[in-house]
PDB file of N, CA and C in Angstrom:
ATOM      1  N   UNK A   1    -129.913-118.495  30.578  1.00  0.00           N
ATOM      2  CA  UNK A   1    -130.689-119.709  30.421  1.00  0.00           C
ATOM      3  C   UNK A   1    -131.162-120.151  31.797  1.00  0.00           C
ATOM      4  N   UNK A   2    -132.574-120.012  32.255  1.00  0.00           N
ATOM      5  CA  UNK A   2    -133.246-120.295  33.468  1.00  0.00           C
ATOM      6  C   UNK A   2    -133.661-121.851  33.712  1.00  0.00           C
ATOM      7  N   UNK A   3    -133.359-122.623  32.493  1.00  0.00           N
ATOM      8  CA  UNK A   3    -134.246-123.942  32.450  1.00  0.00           C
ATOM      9  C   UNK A   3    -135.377-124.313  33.082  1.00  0.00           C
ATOM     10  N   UNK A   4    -136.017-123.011  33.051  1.00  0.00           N
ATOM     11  CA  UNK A   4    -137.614-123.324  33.455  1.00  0.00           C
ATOM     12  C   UNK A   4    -137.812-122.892  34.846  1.00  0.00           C
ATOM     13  N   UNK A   5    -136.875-123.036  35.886  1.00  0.00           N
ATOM     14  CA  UNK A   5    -137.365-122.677  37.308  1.00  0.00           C
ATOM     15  C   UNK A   5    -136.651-121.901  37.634  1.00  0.00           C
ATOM     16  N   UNK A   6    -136.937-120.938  38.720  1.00  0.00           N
ATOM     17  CA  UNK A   6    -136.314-119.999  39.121  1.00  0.00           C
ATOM     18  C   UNK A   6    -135.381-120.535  40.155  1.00  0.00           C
ATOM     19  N   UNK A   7    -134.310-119.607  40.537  1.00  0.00           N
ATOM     20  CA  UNK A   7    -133.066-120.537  41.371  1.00  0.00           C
ATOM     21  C   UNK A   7    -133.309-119.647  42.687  1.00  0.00           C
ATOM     22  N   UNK A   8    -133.427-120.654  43.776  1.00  0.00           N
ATOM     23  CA  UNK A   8    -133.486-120.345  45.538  1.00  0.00           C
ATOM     24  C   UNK A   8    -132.027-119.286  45.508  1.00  0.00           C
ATOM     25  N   UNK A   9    -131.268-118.069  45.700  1.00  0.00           N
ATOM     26  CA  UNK A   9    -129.978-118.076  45.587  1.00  0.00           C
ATOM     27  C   UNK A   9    -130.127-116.309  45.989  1.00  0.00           C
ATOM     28  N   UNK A  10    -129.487-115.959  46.919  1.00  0.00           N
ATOM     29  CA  UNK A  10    -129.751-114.847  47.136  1.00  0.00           C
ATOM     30  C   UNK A  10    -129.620-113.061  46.377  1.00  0.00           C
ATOM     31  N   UNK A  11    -128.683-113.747  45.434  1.00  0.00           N
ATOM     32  CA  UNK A  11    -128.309-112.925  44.258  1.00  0.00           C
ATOM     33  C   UNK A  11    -128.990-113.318  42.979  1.00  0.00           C
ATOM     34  N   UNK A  12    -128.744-113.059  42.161  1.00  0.00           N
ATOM     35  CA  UNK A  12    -129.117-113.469  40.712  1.00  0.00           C
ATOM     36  C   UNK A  12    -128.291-113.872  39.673  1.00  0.00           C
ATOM     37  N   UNK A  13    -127.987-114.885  39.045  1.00  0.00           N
ATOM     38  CA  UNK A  13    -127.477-115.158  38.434  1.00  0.00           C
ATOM     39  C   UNK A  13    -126.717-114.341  37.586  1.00  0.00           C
ATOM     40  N   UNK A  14    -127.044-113.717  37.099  1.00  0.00           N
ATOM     41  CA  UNK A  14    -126.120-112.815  36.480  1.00  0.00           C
ATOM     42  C   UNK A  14    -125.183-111.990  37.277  1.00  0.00           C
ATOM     43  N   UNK A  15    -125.846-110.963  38.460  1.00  0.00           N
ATOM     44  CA  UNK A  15    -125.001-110.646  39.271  1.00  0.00           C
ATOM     45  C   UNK A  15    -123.639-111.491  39.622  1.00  0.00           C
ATOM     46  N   UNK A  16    -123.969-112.641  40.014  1.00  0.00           N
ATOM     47  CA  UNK A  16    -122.813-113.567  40.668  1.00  0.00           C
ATOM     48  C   UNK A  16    -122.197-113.944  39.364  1.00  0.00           C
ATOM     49  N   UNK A  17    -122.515-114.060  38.362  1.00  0.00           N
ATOM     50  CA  UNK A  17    -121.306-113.917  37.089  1.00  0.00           C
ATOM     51  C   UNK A  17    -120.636-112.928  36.886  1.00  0.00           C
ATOM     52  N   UNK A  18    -121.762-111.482  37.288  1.00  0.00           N
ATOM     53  CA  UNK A  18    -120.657-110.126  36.405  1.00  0.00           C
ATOM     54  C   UNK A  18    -119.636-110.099  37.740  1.00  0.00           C
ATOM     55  N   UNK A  19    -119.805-110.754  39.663  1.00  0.00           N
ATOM     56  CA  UNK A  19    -119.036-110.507  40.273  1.00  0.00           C
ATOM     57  C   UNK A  19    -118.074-111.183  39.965  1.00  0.00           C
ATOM     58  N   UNK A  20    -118.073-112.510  39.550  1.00  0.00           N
ATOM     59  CA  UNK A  20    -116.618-113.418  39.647  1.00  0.00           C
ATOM     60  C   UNK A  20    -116.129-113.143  37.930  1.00  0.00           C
ATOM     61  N   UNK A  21    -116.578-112.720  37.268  1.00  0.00           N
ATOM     62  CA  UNK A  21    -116.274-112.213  36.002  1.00  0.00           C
ATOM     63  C   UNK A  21    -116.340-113.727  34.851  1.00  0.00           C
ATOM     64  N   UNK A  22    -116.930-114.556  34.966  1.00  0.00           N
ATOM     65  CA  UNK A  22    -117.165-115.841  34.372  1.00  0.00           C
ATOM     66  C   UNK A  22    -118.599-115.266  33.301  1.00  0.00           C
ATOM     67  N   UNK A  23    -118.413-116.200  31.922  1.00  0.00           N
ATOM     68  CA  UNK A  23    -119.620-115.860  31.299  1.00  0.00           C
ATOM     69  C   UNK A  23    -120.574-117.169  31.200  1.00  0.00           C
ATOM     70  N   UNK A  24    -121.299-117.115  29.929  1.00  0.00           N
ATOM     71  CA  UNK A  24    -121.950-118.028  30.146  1.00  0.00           C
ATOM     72  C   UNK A  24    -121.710-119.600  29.754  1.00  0.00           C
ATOM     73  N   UNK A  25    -120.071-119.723  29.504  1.00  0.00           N
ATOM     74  CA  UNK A  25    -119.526-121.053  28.900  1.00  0.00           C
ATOM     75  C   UNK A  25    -119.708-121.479  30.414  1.00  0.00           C
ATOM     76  N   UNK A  26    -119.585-120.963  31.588  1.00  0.00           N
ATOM     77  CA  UNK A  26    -119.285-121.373  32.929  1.00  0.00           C
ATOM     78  C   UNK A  26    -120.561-121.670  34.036  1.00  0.00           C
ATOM     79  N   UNK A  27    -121.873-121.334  32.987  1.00  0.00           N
ATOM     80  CA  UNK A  27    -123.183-121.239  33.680  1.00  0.00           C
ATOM     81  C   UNK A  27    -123.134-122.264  34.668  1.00  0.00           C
ATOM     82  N   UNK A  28    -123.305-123.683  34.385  1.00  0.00           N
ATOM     83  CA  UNK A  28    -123.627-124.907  35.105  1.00  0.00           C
ATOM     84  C   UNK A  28    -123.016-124.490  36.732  1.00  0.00           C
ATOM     85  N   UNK A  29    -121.536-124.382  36.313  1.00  0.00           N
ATOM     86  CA  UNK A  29    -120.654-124.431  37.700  1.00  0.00           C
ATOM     87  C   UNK A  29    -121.293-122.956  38.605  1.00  0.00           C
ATOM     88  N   UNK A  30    -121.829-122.042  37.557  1.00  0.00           N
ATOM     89  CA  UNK A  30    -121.680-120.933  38.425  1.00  0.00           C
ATOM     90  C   UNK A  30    -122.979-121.078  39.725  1.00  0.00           C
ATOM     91  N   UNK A  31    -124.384-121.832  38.375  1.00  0.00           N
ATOM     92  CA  UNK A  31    -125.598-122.425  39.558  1.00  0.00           C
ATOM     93  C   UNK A  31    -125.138-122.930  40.087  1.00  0.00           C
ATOM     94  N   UNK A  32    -124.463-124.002  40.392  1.00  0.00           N
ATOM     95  CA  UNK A  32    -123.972-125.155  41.759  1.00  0.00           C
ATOM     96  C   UNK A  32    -123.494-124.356  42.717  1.00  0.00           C
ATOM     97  N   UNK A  33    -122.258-123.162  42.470  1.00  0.00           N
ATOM     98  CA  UNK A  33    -122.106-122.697  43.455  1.00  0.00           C
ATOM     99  C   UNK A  33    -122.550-121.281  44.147  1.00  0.00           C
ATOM    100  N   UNK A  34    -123.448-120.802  42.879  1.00  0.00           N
ATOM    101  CA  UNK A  34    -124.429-120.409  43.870  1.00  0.00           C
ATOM    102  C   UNK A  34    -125.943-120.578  44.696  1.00  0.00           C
ATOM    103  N   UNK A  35    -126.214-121.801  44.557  1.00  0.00           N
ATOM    104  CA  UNK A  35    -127.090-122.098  44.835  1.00  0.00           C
ATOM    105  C   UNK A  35    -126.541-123.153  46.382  1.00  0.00           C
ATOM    106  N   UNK A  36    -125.985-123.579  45.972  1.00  0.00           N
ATOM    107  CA  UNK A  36    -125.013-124.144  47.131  1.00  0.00           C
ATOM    108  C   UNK A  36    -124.682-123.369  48.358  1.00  0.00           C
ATOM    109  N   UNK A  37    -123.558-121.857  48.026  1.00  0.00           N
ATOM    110  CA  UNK A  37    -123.660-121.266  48.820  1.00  0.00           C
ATOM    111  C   UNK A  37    -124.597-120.418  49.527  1.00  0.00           C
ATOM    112  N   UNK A  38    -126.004-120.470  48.900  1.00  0.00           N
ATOM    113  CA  UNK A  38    -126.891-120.030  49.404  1.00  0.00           C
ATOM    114  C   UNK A  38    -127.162-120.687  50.862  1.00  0.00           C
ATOM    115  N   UNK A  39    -127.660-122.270  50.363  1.00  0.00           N
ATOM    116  CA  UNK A  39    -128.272-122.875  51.115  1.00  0.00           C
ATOM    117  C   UNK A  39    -126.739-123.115  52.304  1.00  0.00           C
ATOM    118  N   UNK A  40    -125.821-123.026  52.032  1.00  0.00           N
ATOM    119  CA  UNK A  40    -125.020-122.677  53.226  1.00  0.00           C
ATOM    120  C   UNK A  40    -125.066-121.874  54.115  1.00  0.00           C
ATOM    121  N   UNK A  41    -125.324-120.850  53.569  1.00  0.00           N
ATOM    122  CA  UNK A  41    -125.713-119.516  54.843  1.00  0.00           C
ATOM    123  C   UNK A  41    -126.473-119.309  55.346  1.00  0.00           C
ATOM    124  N   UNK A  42    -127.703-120.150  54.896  1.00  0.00           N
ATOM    125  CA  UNK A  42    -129.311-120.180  54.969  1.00  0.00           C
ATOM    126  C   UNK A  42    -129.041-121.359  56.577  1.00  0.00           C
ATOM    127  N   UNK A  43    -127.976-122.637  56.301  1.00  0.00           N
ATOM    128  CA  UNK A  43    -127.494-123.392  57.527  1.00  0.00           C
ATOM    129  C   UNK A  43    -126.992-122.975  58.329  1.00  0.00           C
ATOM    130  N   UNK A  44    -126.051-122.221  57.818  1.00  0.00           N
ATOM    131  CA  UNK A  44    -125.461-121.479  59.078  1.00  0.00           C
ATOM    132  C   UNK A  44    -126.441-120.572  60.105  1.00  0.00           C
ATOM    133  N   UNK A  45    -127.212-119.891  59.411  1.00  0.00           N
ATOM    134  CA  UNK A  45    -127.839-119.014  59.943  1.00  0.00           C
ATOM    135  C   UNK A  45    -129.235-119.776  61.137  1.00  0.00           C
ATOM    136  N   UNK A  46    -129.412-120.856  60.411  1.00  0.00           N
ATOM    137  CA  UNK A  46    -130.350-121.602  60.979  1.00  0.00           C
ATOM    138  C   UNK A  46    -131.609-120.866  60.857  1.00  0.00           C
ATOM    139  N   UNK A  47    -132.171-120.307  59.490  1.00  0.00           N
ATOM    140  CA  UNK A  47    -133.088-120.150  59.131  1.00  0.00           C
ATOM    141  C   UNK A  47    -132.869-120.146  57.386  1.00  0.00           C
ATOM    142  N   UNK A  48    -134.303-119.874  57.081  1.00  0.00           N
ATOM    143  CA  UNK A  48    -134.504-119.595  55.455  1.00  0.00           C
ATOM    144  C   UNK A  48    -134.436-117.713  55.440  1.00  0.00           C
ATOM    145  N   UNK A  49    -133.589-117.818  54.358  1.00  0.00           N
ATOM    146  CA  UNK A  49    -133.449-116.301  54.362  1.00  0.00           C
ATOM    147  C   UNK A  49    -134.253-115.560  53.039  1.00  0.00           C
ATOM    148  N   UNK A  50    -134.659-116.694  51.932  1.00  0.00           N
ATOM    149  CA  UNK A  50    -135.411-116.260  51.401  1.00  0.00           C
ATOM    150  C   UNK A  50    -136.967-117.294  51.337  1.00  0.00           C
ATOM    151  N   UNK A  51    -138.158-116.683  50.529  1.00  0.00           N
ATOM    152  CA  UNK A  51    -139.376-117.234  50.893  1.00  0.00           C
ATOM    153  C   UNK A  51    -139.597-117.938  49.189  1.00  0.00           C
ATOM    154  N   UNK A  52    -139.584-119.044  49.404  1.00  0.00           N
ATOM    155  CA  UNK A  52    -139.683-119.726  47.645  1.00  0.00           C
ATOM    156  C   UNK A  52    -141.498-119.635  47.153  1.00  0.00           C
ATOM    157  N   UNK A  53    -141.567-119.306  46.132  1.00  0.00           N
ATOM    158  CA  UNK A  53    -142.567-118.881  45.615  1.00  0.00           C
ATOM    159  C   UNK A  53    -143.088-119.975  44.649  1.00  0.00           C
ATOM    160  N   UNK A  54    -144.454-120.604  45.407  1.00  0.00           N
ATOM    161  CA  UNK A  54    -144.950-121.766  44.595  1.00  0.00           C
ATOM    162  C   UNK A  54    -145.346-121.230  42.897  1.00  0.00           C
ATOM    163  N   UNK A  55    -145.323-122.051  42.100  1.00  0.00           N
ATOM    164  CA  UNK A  55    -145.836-121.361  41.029  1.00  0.00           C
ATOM    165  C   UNK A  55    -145.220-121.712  39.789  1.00  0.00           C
TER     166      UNK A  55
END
């Protein structure tokens, strides 16, 4: 379930479920933290590591 926009996150949603082994009762939490830890590494790094696509 995409709810319409695509997620900033360097993996893909599904990937980062089949890694932590969570399904989709756990979706909500799994976007927060990966979208979260994205934009963490994206700080750390002190750049954007990916390019968001208007549209």
């Amino acid at each position: 379930m995409e709810h319409g926009q695509p997620l900033h996150t360097l993996i893909s949603l599904a990937d980062f479920k089949a890694v932590l082994g969570v399904d989709d009762r756990e979706d909500a939490l799994s976007r927060f933290c990966l979208i979260t830890a994205t934009y963490t590494i994206e700080q750390y790094c002190k750049r954007r590591l990916l390019r968001k696509k208007a549209g």
